[in-house]
Each structure stands twice: as structure tokens, then as C-alpha cells.
PDB file of N, CA and C in Angstrom:
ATOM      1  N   UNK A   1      95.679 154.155 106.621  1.00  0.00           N
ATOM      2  CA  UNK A   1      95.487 152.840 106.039  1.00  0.00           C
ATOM      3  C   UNK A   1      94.290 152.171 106.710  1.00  0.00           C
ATOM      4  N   UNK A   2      93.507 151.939 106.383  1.00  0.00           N
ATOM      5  CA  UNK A   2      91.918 150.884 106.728  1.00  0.00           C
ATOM      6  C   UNK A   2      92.771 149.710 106.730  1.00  0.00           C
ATOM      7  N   UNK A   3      91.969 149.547 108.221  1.00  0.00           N
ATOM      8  CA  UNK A   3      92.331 147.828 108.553  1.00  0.00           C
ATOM      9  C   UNK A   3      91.194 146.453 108.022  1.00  0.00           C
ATOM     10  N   UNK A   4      91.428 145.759 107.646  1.00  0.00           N
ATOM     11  CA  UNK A   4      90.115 144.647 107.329  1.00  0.00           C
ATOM     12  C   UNK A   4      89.703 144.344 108.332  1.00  0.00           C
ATOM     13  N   UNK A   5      88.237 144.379 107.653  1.00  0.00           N
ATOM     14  CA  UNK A   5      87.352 143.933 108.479  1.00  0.00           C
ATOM     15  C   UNK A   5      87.787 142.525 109.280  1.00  0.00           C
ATOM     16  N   UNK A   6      86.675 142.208 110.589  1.00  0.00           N
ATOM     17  CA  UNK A   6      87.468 140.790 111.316  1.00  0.00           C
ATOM     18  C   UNK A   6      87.168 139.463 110.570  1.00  0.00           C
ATOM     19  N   UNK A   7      85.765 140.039 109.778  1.00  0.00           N
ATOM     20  CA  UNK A   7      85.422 138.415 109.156  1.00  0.00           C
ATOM     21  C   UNK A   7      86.329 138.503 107.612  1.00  0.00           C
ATOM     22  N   UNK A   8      86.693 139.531 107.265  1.00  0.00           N
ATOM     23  CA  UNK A   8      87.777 139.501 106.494  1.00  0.00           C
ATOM     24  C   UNK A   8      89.176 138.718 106.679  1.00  0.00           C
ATOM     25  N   UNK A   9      89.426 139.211 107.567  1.00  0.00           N
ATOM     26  CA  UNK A   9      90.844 138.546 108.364  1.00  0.00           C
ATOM     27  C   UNK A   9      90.613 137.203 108.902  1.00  0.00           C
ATOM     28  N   UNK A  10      89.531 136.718 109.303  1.00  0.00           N
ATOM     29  CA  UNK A  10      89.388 135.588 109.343  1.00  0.00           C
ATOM     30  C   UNK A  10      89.180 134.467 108.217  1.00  0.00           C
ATOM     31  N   UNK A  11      88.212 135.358 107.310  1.00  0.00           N
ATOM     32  CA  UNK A  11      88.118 134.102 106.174  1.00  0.00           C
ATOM     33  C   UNK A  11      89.420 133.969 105.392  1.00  0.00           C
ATOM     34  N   UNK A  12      90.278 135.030 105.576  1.00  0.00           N
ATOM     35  CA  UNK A  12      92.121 134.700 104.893  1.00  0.00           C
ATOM     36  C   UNK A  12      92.486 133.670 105.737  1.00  0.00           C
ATOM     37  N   UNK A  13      92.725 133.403 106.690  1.00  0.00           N
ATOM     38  CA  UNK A  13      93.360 132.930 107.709  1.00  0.00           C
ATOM     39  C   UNK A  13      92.457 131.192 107.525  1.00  0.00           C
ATOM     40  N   UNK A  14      91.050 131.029 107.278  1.00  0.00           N
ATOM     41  CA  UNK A  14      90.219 130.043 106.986  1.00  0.00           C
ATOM     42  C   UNK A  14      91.036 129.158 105.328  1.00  0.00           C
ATOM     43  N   UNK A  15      90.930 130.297 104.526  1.00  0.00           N
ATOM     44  CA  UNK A  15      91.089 130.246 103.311  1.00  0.00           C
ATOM     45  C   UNK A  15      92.330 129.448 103.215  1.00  0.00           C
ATOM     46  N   UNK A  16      93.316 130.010 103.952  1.00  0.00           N
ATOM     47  CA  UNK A  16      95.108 129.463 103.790  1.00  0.00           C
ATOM     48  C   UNK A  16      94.976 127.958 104.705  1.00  0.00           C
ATOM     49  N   UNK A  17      94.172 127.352 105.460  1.00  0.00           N
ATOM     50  CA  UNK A  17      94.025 126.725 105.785  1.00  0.00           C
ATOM     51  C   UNK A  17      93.482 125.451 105.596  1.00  0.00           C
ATOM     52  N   UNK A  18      91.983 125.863 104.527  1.00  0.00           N
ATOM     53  CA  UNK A  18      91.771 125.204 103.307  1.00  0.00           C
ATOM     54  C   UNK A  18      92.844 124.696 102.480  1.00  0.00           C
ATOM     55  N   UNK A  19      93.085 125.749 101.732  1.00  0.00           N
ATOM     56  CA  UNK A  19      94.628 125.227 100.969  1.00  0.00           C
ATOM     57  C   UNK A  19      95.722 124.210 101.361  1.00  0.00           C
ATOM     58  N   UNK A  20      95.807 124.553 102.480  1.00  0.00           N
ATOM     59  CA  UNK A  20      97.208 123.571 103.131  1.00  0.00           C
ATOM     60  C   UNK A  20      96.263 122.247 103.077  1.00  0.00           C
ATOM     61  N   UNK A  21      95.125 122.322 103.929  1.00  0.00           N
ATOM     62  CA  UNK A  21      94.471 120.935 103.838  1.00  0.00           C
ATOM     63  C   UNK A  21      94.135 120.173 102.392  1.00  0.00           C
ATOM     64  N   UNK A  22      93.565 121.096 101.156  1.00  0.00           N
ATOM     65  CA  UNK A  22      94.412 120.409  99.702  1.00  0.00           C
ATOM     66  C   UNK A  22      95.313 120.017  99.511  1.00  0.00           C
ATOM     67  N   UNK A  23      96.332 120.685  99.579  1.00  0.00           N
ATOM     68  CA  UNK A  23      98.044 120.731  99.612  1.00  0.00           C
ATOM     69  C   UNK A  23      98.537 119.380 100.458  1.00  0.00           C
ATOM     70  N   UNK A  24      97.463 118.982 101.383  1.00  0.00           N
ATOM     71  CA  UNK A  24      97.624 117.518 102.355  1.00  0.00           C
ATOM     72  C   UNK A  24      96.900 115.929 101.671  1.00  0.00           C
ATOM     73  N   UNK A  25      96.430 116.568 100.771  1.00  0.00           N
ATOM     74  CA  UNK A  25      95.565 115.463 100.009  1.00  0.00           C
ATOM     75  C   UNK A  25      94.081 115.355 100.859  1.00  0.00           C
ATOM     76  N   UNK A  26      93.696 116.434 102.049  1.00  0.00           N
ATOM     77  CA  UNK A  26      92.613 116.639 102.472  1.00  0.00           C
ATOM     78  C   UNK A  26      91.795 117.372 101.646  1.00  0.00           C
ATOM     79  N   UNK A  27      91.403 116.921 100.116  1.00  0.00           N
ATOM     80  CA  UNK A  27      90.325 117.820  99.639  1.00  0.00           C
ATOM     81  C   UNK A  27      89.180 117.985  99.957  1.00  0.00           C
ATOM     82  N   UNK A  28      88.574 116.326  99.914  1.00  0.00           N
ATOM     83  CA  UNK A  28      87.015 116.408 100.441  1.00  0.00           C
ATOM     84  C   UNK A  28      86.658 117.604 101.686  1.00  0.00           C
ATOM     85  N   UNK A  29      87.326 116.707 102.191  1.00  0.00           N
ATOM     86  CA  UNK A  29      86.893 117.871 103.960  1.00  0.00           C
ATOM     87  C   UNK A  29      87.316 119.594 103.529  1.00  0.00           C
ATOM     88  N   UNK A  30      88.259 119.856 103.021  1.00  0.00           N
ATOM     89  CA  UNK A  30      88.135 121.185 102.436  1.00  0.00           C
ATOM     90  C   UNK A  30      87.086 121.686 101.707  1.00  0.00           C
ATOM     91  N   UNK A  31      86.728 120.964 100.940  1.00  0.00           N
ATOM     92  CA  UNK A  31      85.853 121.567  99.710  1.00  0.00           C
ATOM     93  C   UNK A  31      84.247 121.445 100.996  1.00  0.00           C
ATOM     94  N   UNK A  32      84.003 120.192 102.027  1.00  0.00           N
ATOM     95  CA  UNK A  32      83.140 120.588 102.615  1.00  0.00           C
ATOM     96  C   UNK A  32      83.183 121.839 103.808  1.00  0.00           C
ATOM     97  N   UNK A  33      84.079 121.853 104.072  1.00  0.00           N
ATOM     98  CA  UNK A  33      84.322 123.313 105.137  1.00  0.00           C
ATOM     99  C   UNK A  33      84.112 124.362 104.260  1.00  0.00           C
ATOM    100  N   UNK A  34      84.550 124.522 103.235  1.00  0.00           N
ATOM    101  CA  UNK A  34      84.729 125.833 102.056  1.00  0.00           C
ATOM    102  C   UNK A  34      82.518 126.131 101.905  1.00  0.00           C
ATOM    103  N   UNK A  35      82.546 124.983 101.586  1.00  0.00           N
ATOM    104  CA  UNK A  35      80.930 124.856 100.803  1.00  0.00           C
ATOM    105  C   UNK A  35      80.099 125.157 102.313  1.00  0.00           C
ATOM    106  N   UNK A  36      80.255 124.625 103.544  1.00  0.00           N
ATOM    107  CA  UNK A  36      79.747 125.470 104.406  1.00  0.00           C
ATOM    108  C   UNK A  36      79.847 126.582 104.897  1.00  0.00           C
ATOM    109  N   UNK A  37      80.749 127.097 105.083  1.00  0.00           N
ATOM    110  CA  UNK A  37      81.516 128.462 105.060  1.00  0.00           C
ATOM    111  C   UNK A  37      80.332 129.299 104.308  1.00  0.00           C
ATOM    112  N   UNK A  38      80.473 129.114 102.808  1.00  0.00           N
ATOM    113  CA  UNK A  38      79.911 129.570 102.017  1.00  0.00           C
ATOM    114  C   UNK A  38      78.742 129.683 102.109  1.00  0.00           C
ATOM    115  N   UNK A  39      77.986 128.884 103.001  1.00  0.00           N
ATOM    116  CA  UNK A  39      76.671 129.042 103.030  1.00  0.00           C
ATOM    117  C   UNK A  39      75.994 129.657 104.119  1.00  0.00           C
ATOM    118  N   UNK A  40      77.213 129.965 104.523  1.00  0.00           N
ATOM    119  CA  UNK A  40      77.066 130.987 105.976  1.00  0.00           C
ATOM    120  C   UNK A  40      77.276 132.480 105.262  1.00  0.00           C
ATOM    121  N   UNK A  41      77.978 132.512 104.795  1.00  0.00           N
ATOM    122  CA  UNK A  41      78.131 134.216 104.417  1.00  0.00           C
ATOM    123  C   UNK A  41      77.809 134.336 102.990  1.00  0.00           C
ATOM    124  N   UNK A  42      76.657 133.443 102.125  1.00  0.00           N
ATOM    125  CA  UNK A  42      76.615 134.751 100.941  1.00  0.00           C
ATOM    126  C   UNK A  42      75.431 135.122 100.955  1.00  0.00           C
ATOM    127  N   UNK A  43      74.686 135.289 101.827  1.00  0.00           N
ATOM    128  CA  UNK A  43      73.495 136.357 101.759  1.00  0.00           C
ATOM    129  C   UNK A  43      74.474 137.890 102.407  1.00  0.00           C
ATOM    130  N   UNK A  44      74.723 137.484 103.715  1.00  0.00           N
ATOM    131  CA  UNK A  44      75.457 138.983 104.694  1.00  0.00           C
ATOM    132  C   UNK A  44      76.816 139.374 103.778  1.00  0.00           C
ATOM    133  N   UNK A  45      77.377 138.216 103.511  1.00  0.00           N
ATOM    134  CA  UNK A  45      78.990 138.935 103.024  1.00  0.00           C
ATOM    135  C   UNK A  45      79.333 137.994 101.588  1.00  0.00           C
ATOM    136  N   UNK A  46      78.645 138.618 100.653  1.00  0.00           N
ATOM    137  CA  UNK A  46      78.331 137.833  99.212  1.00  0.00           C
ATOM    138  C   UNK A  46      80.248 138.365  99.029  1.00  0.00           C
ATOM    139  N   UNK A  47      80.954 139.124  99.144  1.00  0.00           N
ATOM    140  CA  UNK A  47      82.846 139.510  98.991  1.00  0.00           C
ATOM    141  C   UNK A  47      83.373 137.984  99.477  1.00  0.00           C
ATOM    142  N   UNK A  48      82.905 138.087 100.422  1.00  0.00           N
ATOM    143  CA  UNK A  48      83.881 136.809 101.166  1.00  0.00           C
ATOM    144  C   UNK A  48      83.012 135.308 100.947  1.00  0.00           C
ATOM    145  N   UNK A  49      82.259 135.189 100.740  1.00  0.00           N
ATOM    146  CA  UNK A  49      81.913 134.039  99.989  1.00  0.00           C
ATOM    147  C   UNK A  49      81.707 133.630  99.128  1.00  0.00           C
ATOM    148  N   UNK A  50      82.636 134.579  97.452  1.00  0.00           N
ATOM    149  CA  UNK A  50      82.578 134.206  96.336  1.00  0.00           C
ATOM    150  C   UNK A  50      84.135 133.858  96.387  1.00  0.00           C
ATOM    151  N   UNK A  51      85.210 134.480  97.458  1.00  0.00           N
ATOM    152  CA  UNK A  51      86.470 134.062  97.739  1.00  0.00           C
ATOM    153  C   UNK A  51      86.648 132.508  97.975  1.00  0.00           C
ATOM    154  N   UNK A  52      85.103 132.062  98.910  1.00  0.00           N
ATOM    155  CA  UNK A  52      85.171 130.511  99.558  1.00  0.00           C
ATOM    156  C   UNK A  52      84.668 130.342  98.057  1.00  0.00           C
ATOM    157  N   UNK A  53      83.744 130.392  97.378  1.00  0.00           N
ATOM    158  CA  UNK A  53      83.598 129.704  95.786  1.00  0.00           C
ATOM    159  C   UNK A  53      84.875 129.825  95.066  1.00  0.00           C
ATOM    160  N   UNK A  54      85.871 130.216  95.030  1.00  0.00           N
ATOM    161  CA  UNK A  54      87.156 130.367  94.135  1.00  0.00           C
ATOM    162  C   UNK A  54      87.900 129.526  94.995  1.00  0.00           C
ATOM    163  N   UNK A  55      87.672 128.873  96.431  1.00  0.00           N
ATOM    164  CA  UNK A  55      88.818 128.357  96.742  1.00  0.00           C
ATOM    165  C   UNK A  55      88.367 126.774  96.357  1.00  0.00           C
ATOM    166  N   UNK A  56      87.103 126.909  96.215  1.00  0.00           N
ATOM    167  CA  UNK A  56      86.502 125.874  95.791  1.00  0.00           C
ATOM    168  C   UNK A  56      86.480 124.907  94.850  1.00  0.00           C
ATOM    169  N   UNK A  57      86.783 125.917  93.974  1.00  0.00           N
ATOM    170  CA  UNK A  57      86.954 125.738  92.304  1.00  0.00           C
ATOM    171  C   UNK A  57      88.399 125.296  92.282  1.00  0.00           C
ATOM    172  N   UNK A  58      88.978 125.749  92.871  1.00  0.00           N
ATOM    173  CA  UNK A  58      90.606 125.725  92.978  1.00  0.00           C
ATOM    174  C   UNK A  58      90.661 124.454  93.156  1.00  0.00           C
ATOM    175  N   UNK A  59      90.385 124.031  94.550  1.00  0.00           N
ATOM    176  CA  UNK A  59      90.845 122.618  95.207  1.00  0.00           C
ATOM    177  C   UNK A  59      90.175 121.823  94.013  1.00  0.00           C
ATOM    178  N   UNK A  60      88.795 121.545  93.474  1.00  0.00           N
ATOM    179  CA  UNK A  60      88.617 120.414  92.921  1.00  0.00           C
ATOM    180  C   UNK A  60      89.369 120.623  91.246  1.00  0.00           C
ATOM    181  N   UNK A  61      89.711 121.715  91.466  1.00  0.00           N
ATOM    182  CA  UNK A  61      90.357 121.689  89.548  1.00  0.00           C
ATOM    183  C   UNK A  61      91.749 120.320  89.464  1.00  0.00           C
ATOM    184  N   UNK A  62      91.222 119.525  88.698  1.00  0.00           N
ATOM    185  CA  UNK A  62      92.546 118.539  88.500  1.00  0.00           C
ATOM    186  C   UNK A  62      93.365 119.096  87.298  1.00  0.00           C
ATOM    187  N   UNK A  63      93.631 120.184  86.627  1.00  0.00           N
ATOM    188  CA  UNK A  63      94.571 120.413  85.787  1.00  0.00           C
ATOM    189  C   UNK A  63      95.451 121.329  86.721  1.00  0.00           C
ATOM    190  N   UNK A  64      95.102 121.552  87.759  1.00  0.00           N
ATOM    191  CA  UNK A  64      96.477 122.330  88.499  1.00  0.00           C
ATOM    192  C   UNK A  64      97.146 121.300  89.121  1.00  0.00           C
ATOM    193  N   UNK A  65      98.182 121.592  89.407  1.00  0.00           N
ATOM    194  CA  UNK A  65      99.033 121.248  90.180  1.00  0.00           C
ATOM    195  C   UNK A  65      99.015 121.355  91.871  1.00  0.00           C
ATOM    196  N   UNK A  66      99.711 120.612  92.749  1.00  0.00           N
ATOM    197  CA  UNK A  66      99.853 121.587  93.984  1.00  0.00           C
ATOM    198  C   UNK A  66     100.476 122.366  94.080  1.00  0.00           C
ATOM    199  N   UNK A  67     101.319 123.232  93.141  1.00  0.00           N
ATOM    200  CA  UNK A  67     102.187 124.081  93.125  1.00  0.00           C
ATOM    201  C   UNK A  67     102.200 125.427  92.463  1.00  0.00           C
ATOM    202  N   UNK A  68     100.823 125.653  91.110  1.00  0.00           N
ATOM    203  CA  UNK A  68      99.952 126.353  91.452  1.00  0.00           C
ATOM    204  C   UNK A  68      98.648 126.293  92.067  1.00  0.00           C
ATOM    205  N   UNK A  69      98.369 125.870  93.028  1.00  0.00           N
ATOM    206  CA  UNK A  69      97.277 126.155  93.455  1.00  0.00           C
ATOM    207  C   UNK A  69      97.509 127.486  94.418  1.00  0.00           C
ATOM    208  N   UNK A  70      98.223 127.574  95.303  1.00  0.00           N
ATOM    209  CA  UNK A  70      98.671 128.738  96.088  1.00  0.00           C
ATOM    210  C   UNK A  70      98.455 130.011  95.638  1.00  0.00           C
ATOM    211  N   UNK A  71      99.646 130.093  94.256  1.00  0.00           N
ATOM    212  CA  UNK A  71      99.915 131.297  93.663  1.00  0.00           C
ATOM    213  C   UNK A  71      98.354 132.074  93.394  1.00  0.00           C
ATOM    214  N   UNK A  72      97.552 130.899  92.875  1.00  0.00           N
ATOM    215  CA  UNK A  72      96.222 131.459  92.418  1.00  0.00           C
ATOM    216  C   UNK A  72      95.587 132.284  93.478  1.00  0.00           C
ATOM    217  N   UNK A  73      95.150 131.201  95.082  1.00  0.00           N
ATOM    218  CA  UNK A  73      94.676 131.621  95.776  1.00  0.00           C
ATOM    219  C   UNK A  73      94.682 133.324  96.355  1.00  0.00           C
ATOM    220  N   UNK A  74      96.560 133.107  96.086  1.00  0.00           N
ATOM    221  CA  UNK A  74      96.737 134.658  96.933  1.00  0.00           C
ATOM    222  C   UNK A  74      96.744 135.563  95.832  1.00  0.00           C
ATOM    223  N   UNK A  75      96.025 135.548  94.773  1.00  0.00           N
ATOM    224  CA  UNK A  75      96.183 136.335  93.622  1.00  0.00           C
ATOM    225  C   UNK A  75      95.182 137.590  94.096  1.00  0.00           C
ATOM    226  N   UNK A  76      95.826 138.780  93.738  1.00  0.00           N
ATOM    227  CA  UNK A  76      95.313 140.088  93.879  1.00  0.00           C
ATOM    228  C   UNK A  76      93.466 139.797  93.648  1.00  0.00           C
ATOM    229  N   UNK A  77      93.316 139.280  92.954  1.00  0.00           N
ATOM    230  CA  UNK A  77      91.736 138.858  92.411  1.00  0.00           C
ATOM    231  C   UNK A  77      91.146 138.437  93.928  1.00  0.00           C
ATOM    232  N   UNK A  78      91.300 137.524  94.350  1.00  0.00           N
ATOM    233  CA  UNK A  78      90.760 137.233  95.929  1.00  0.00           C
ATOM    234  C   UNK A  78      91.276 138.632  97.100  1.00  0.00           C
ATOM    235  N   UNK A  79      92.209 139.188  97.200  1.00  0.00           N
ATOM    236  CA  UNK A  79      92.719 139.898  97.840  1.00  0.00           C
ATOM    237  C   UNK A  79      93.523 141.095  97.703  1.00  0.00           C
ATOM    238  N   UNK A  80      92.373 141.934  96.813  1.00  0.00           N
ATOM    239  CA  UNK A  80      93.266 142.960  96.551  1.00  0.00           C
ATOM    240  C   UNK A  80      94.240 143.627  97.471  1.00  0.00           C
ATOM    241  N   UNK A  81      94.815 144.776  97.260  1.00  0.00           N
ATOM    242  CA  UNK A  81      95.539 145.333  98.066  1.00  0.00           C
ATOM    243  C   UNK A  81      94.662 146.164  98.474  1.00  0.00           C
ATOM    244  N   UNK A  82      94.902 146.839 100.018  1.00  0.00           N
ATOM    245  CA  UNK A  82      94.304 148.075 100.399  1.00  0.00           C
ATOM    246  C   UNK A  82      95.247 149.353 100.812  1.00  0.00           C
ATOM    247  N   UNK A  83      94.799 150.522 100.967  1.00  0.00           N
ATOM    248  CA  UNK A  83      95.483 151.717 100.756  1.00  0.00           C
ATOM    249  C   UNK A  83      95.217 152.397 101.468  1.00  0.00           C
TER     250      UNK A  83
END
């Protein structure tokens, strides 16, 4: 089984953290951590910073709920499985 990479495992661990801070009514400051994030890794790691653009999209979408927003995040689409 291949282990993920560390900036992998970190931007999950970033990512779920984002979320909760939506999930807190902390969007702004999310969506600005997400949008810097992002501007750190999409030249080197364009994988993991189209994940910070989807979490992005997520937090400011007002037709979700806080109750899907989660389900989305951890959707196979951001995080497939590995084998």
C-alpha cells in the first residue's frame, strides 16, 4: 500500500480544518487561508491546489447547507482511494 505523500497528508488535515472553520461561521478567514494555500502550491502541486479551489467553492456556495458541505468535501473526487 503507498503511503501519501506529507504535503498530501497535510493539506487533508488543512482542508478538514477549513471546513470546521465554515461549519463555525468562520468563512472569510477560511476562504482567505484556502486562497493562500492555493497560491502556494499550484505551480509545484497543481493535485493539491485544485482540492484548496474545491474547498473554496464549497465554503462560499450559499445553496448548501452546513450539512452538506462535509459530505462533498470528503467525496472520493478530492480524495480518492489508494491501493
Amino acid at each position: 500500500m503507498d503511503t501519501p505523500e506529507p504535503h498530501s497528508s497535510l493539506n487533508r488535515l488543512f482542508i478538514q480544518a477549513l471546513l470546521r472553520m465554515g461549519d463555525a461561521g468562520e468563512i472569510d478567514p477560511a476562504c482567505r487561508l484556502a486562497a493562500q494555500a492555493w497560491s502556494l502550491l499550484r505551480h509545484d502541486q497543481p493535485k493539491e491546489a485544485k482540492r484548496l479551489n474545491d474547498v473554496l467553492h464549497n465554503l462560499t456556495n450559499p445553496s448548501r447547507s452546513r450539512e452538506s458541505r462535509v459530505p462533498a468535501i470528503a467525496s472520493s473526487r478530492l480524495y480518492p482511494p489508494t491501493a
